[in-house]
C-alpha atoms as a PDB file:
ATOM      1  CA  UNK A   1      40.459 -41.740  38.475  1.00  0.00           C
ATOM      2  CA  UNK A   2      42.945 -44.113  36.143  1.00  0.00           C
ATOM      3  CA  UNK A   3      45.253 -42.560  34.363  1.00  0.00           C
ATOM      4  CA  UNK A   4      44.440 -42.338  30.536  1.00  0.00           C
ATOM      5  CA  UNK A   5      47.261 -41.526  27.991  1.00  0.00           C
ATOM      6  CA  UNK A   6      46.734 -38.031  25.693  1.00  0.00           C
ATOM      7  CA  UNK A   7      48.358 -37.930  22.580  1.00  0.00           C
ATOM      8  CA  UNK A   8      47.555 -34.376  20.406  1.00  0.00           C
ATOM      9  CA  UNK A   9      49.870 -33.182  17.017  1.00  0.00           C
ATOM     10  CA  UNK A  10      49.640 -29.965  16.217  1.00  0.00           C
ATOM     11  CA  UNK A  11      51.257 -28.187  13.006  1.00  0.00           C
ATOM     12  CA  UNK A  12      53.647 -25.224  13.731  1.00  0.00           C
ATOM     13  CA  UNK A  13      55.276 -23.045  11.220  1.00  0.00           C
ATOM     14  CA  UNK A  14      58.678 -23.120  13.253  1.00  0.00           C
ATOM     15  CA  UNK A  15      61.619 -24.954  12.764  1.00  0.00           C
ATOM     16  CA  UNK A  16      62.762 -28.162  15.496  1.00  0.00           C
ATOM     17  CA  UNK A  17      65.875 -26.079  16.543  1.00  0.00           C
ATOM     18  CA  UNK A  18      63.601 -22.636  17.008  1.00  0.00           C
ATOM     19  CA  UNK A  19      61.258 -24.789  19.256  1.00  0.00           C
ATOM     20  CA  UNK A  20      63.443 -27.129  21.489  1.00  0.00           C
ATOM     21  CA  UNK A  21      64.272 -24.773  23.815  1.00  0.00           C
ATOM     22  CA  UNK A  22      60.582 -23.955  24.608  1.00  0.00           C
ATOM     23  CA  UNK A  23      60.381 -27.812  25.656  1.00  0.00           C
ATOM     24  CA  UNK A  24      63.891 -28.508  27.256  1.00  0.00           C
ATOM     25  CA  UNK A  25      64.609 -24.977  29.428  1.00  0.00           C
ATOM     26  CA  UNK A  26      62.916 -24.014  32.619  1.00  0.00           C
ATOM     27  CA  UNK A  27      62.440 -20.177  30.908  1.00  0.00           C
ATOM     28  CA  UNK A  28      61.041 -21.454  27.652  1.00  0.00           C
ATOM     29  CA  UNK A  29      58.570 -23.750  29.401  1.00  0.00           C
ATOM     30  CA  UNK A  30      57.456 -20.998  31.546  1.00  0.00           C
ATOM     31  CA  UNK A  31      56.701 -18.498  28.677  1.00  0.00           C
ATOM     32  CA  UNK A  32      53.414 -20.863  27.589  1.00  0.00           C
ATOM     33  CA  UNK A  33      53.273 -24.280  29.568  1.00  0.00           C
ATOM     34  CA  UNK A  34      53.256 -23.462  33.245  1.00  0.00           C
ATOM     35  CA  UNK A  35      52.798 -20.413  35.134  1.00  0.00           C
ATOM     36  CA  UNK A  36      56.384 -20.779  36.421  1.00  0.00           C
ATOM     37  CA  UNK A  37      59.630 -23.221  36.177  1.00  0.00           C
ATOM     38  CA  UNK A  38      62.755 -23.974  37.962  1.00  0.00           C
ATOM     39  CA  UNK A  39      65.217 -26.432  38.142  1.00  0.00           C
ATOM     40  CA  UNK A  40      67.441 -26.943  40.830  1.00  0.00           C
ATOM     41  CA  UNK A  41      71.397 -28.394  41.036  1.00  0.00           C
ATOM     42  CA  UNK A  42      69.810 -31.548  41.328  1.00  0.00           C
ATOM     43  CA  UNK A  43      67.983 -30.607  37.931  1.00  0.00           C
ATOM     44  CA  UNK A  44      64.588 -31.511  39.268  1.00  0.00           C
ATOM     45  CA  UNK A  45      62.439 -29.244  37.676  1.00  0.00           C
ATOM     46  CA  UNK A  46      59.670 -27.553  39.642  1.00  0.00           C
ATOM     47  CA  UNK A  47      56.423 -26.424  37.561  1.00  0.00           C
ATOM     48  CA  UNK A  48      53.772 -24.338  38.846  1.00  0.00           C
ATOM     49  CA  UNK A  49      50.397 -24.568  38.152  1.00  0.00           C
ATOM     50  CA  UNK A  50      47.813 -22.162  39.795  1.00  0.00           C
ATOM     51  CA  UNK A  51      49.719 -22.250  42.857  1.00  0.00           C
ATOM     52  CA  UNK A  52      50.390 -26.015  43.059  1.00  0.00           C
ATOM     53  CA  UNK A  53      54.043 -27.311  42.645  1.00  0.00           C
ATOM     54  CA  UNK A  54      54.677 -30.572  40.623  1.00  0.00           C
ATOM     55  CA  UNK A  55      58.294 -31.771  40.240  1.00  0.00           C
ATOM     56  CA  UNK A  56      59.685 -33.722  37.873  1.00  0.00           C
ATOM     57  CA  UNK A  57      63.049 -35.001  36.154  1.00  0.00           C
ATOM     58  CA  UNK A  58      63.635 -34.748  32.428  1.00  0.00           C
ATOM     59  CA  UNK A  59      64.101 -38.673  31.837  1.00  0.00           C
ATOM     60  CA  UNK A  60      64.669 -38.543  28.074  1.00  0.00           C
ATOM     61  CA  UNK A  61      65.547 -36.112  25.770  1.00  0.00           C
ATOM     62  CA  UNK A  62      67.373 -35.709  22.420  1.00  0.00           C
ATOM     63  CA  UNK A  63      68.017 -32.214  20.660  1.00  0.00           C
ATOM     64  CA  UNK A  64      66.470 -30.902  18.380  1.00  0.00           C
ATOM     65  CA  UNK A  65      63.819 -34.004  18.533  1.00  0.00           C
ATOM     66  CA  UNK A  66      62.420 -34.885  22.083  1.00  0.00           C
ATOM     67  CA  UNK A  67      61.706 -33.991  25.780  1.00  0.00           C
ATOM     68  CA  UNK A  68      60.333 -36.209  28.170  1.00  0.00           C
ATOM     69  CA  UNK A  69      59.237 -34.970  32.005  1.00  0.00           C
ATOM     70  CA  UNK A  70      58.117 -37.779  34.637  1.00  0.00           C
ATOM     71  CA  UNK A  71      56.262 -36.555  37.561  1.00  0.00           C
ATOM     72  CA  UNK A  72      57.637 -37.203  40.829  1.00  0.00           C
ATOM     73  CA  UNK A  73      55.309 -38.796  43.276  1.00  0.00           C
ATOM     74  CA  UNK A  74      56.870 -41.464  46.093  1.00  0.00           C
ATOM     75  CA  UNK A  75      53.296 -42.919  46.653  1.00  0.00           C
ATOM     76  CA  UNK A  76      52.631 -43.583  42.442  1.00  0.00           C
ATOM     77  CA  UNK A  77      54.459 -46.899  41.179  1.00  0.00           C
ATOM     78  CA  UNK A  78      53.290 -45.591  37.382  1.00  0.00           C
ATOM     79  CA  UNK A  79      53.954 -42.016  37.906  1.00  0.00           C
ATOM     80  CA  UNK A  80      52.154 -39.865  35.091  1.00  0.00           C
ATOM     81  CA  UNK A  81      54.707 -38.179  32.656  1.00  0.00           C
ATOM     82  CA  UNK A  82      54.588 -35.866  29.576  1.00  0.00           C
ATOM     83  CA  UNK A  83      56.654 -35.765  26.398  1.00  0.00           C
ATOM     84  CA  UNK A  84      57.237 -33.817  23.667  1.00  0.00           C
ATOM     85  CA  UNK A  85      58.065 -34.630  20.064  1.00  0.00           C
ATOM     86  CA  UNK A  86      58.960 -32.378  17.346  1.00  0.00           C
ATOM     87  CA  UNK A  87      58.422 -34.659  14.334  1.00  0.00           C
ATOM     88  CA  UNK A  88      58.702 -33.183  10.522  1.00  0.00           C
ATOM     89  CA  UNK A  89      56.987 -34.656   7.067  1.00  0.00           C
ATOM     90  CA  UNK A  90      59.614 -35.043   4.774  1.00  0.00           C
ATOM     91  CA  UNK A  91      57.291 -33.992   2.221  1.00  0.00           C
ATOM     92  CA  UNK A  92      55.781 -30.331   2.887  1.00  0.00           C
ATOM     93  CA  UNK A  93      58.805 -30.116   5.226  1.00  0.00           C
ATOM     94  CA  UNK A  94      55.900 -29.415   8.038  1.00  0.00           C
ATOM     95  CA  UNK A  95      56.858 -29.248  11.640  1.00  0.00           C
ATOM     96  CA  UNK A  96      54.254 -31.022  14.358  1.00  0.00           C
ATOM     97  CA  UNK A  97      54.274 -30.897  17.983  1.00  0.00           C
ATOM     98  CA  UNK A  98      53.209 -34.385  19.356  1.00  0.00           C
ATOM     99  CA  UNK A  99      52.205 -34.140  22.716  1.00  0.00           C
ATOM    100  CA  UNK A 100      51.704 -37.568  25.042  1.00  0.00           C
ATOM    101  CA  UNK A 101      50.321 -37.050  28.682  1.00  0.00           C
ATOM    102  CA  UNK A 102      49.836 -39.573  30.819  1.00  0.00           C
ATOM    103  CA  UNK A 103      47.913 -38.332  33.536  1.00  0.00           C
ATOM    104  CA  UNK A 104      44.902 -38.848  35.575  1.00  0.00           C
ATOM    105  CA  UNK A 105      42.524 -35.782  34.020  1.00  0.00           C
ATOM    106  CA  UNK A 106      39.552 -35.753  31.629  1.00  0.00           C
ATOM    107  CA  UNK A 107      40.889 -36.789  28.287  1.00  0.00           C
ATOM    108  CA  UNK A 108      38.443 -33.456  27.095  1.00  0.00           C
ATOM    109  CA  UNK A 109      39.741 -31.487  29.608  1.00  0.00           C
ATOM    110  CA  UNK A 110      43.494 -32.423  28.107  1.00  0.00           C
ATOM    111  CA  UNK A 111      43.000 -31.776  24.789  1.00  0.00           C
ATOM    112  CA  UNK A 112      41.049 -28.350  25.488  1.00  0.00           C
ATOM    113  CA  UNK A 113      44.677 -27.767  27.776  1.00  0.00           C
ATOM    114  CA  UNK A 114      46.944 -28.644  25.174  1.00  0.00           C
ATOM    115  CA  UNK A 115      44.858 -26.706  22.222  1.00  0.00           C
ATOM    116  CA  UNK A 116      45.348 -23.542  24.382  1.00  0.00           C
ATOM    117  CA  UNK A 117      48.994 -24.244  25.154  1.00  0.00           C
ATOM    118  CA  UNK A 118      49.978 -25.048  21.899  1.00  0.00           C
ATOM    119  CA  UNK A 119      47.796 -21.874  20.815  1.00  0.00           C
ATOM    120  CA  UNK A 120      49.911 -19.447  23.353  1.00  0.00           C
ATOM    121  CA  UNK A 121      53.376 -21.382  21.974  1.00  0.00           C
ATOM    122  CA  UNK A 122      52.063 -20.375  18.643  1.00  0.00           C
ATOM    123  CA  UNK A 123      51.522 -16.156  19.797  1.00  0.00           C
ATOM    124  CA  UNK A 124      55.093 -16.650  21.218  1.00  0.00           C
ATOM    125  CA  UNK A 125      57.230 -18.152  18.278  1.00  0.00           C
ATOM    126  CA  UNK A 126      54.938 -16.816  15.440  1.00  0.00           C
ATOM    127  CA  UNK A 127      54.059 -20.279  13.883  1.00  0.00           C
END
């Protein structure tokens, strides 16, 4: 299957500097979007999914604002990747989560992912 790219927002009462470390640190990643992370010295960071491990490299961030994760696969010359944006309207002073995943499942199947993820992120910070 081709890979598609996701892109969800979703409004969270939290502040950008509350949040960041749920998207940048191997523990706050593993309190709602895997079922486990680690990073080793070479800070490749291993997630685990029901069993499965997926590596990747953090290949952009910024505090405070962005995360972004590319997928490391040696066989995959566009390798899929997820990012994370914490963007704010200047106007209510509302915080979003934008979430882009480029990968190769059912654009349905992503969004009903992310909704829950984002819905678990929300139990954990309160938003």
């Amino acid at each position: 299957m081709p890979k598609e790219k996701f892109i969800g927002e979703y409004p969270i009462n939290a502040s950008k500097k509350m949040l960041y470390p749920y998207f940048s640190t191997a523990s706050g990643l593993a309190q709602w979007f895997a079922d486990d992370v680690n990073i080793n010295e070479d800070k490749v960071f291993t997630f685990l999914w029901d069993g499965d491990e997926n590596k990747a490299r953090m290949v952009s961030s910024r505090t405070n604002s962005h995360v972004k994760f590319e997928f490391i696969d040696d066989e995959d010359d566009d390798p899929p990747y997820v990012e994370f944006k914490l963007d704010m309207n200047e106007l209510t002073q509302e915080v979003f989560i934008r979430v882009t995943d480029y990968n190769d499942m059912d654009p349905e199947e992503t969004d009903e992912l992310y909704e829950s993820l984002i819905h678990d992120l929300k139990e954990i910070v309160g938003g």
